[in-house]
C-alpha atoms as a PDB file:
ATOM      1  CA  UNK A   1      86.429 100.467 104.960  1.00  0.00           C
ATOM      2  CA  UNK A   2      88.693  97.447 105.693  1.00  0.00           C
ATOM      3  CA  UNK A   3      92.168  96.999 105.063  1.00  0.00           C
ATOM      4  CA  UNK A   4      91.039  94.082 102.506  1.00  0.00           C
ATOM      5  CA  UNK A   5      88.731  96.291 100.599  1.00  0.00           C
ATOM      6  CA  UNK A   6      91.124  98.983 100.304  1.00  0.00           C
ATOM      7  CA  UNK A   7      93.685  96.333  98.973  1.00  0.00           C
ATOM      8  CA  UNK A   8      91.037  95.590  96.465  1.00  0.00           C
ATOM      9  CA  UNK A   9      91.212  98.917  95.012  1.00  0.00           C
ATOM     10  CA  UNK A  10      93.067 100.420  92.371  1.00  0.00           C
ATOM     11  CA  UNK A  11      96.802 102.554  93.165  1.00  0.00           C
ATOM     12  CA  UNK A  12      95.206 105.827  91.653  1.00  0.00           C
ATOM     13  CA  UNK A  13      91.818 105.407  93.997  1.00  0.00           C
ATOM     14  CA  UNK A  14      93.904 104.547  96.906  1.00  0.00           C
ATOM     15  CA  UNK A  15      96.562 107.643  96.073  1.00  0.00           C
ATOM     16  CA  UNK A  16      93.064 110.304  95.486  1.00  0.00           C
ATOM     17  CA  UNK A  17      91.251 109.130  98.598  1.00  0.00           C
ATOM     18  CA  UNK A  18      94.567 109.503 100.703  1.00  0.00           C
ATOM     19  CA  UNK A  19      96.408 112.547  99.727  1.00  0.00           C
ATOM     20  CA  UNK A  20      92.297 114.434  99.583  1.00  0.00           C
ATOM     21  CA  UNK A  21      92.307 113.273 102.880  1.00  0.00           C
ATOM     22  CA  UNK A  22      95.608 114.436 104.202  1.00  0.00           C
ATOM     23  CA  UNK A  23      95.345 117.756 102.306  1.00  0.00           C
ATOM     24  CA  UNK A  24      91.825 118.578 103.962  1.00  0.00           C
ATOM     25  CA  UNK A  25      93.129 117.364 107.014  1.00  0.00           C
ATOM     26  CA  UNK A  26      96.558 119.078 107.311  1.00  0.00           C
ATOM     27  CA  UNK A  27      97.978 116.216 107.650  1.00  0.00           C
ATOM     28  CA  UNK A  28     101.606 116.857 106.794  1.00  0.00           C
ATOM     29  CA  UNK A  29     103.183 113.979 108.546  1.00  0.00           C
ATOM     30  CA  UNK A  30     101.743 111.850 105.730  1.00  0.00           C
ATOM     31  CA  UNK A  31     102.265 113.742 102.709  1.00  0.00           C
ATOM     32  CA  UNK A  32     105.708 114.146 103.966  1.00  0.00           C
ATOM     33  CA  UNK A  33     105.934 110.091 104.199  1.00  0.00           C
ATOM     34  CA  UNK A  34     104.731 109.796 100.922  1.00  0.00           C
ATOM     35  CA  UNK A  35     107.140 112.294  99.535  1.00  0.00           C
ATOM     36  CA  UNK A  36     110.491 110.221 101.016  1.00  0.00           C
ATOM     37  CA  UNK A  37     108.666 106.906 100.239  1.00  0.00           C
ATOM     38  CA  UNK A  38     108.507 107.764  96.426  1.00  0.00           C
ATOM     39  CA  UNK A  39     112.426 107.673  95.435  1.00  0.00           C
ATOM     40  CA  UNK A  40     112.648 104.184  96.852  1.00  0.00           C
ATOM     41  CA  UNK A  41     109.202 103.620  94.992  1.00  0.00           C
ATOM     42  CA  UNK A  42     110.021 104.927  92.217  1.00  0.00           C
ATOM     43  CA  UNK A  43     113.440 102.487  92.266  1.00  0.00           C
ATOM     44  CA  UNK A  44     111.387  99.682  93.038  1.00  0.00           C
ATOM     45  CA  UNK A  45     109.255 100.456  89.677  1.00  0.00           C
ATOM     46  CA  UNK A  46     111.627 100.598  87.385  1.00  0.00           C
ATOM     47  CA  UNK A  47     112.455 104.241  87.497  1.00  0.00           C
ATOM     48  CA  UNK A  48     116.006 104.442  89.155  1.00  0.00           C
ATOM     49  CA  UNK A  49     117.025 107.374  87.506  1.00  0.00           C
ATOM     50  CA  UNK A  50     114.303 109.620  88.620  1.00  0.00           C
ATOM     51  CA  UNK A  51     115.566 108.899  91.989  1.00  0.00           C
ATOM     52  CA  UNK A  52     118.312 111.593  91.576  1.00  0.00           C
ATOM     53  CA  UNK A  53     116.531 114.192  89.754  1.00  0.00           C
ATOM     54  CA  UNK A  54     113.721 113.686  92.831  1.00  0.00           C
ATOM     55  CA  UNK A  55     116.525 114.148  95.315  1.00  0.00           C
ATOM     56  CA  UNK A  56     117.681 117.442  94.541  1.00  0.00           C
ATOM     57  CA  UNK A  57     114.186 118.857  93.058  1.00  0.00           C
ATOM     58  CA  UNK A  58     111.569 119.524  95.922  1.00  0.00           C
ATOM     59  CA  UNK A  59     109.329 120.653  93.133  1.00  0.00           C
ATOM     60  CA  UNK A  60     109.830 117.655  91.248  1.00  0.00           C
ATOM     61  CA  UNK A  61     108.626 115.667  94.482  1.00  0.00           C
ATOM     62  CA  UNK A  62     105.383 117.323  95.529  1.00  0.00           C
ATOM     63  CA  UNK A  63     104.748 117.344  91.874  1.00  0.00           C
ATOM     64  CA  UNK A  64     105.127 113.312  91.972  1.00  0.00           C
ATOM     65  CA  UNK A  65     103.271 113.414  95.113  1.00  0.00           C
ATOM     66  CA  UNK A  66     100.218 114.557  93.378  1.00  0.00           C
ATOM     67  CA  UNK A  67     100.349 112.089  91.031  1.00  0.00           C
ATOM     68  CA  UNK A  68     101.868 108.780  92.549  1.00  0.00           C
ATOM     69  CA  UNK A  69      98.640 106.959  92.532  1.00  0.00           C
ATOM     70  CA  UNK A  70      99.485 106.161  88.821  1.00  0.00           C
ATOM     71  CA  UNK A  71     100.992 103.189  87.000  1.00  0.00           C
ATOM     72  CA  UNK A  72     103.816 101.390  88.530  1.00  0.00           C
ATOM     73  CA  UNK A  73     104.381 104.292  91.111  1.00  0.00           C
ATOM     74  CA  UNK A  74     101.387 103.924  92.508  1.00  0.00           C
ATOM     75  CA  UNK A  75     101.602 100.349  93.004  1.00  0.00           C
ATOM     76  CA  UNK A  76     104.525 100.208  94.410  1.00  0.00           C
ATOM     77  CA  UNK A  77     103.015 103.366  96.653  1.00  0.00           C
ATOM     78  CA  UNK A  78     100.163 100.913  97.464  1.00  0.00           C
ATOM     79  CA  UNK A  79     100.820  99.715 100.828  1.00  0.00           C
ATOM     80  CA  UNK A  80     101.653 103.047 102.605  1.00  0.00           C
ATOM     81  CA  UNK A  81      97.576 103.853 100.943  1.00  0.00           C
ATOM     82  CA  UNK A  82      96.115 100.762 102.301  1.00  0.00           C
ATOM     83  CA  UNK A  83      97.892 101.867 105.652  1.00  0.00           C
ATOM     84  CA  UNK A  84      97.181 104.880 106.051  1.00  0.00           C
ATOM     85  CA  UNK A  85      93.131 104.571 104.776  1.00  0.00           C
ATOM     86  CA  UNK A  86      93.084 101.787 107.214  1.00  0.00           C
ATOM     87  CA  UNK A  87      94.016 104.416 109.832  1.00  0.00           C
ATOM     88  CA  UNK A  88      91.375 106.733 108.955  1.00  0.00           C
ATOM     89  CA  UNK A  89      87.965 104.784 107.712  1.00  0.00           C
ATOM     90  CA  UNK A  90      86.227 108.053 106.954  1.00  0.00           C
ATOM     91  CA  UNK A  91      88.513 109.007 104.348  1.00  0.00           C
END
C-alpha cells in the first residue's frame, strides 16, 4: 500500500493496522513513539489538559495508545500511521 492510499484512510484504520502490526511484531520502538507523540497530539487536538494527567500516568498512556486512532487524536496521530505503514507495506 502507498503512502497516498494510506493517507486516504481513516485515523482509526490507520491507528488498528499499525499498533496490530507493531504488537505482533514486537515492535516497541514504535509503540513507544506513539506513546510520546500523543501528549503533543493530544495538545494539538484540543485536549491540553490531558497532557498532564498523561505525563505522570503510564497507565493512562498505553491506555490512550490503544485507542488513539479515534476522533481528533487520531488525526492529529495520522502522519506518524501513514509513516510508519509506509515503512512496512505488509501491515
Amino acid at each position: 500500500m502507498d503512502t497516498e492510499e494510506l493517507e486516504s484512510m481513516p485515523a482509526s484504520e490507520l491507528h488498528d493496522r499499525a499498533v496490530r502490526y507493531a504488537v505482533r511484531h514486537g515492535d516497541f520502538g514504535f509503540i513507544w513513539e506513539l506513546l510520546r507523540a500523543i501528549p503533543a497530539a493530544e495538545a494539538a487536538s484540543g485536549h491540553s489538559h490531558e497532557v498532564v494527567n498523561d505525563l505522570s500516568h503510564l497507565s493512562a498512556l498505553l491506555s490512550d495508545a490503544m485507542s488513539s486512532g479515534q476522533g481528533e487524536l487520531g488525526e492529529a496521530l495520522r502522519p506518524l500511521y501513514v509513516q510508519y505503514l509506509a515503512k512496512h507495506p505488509e501491515a
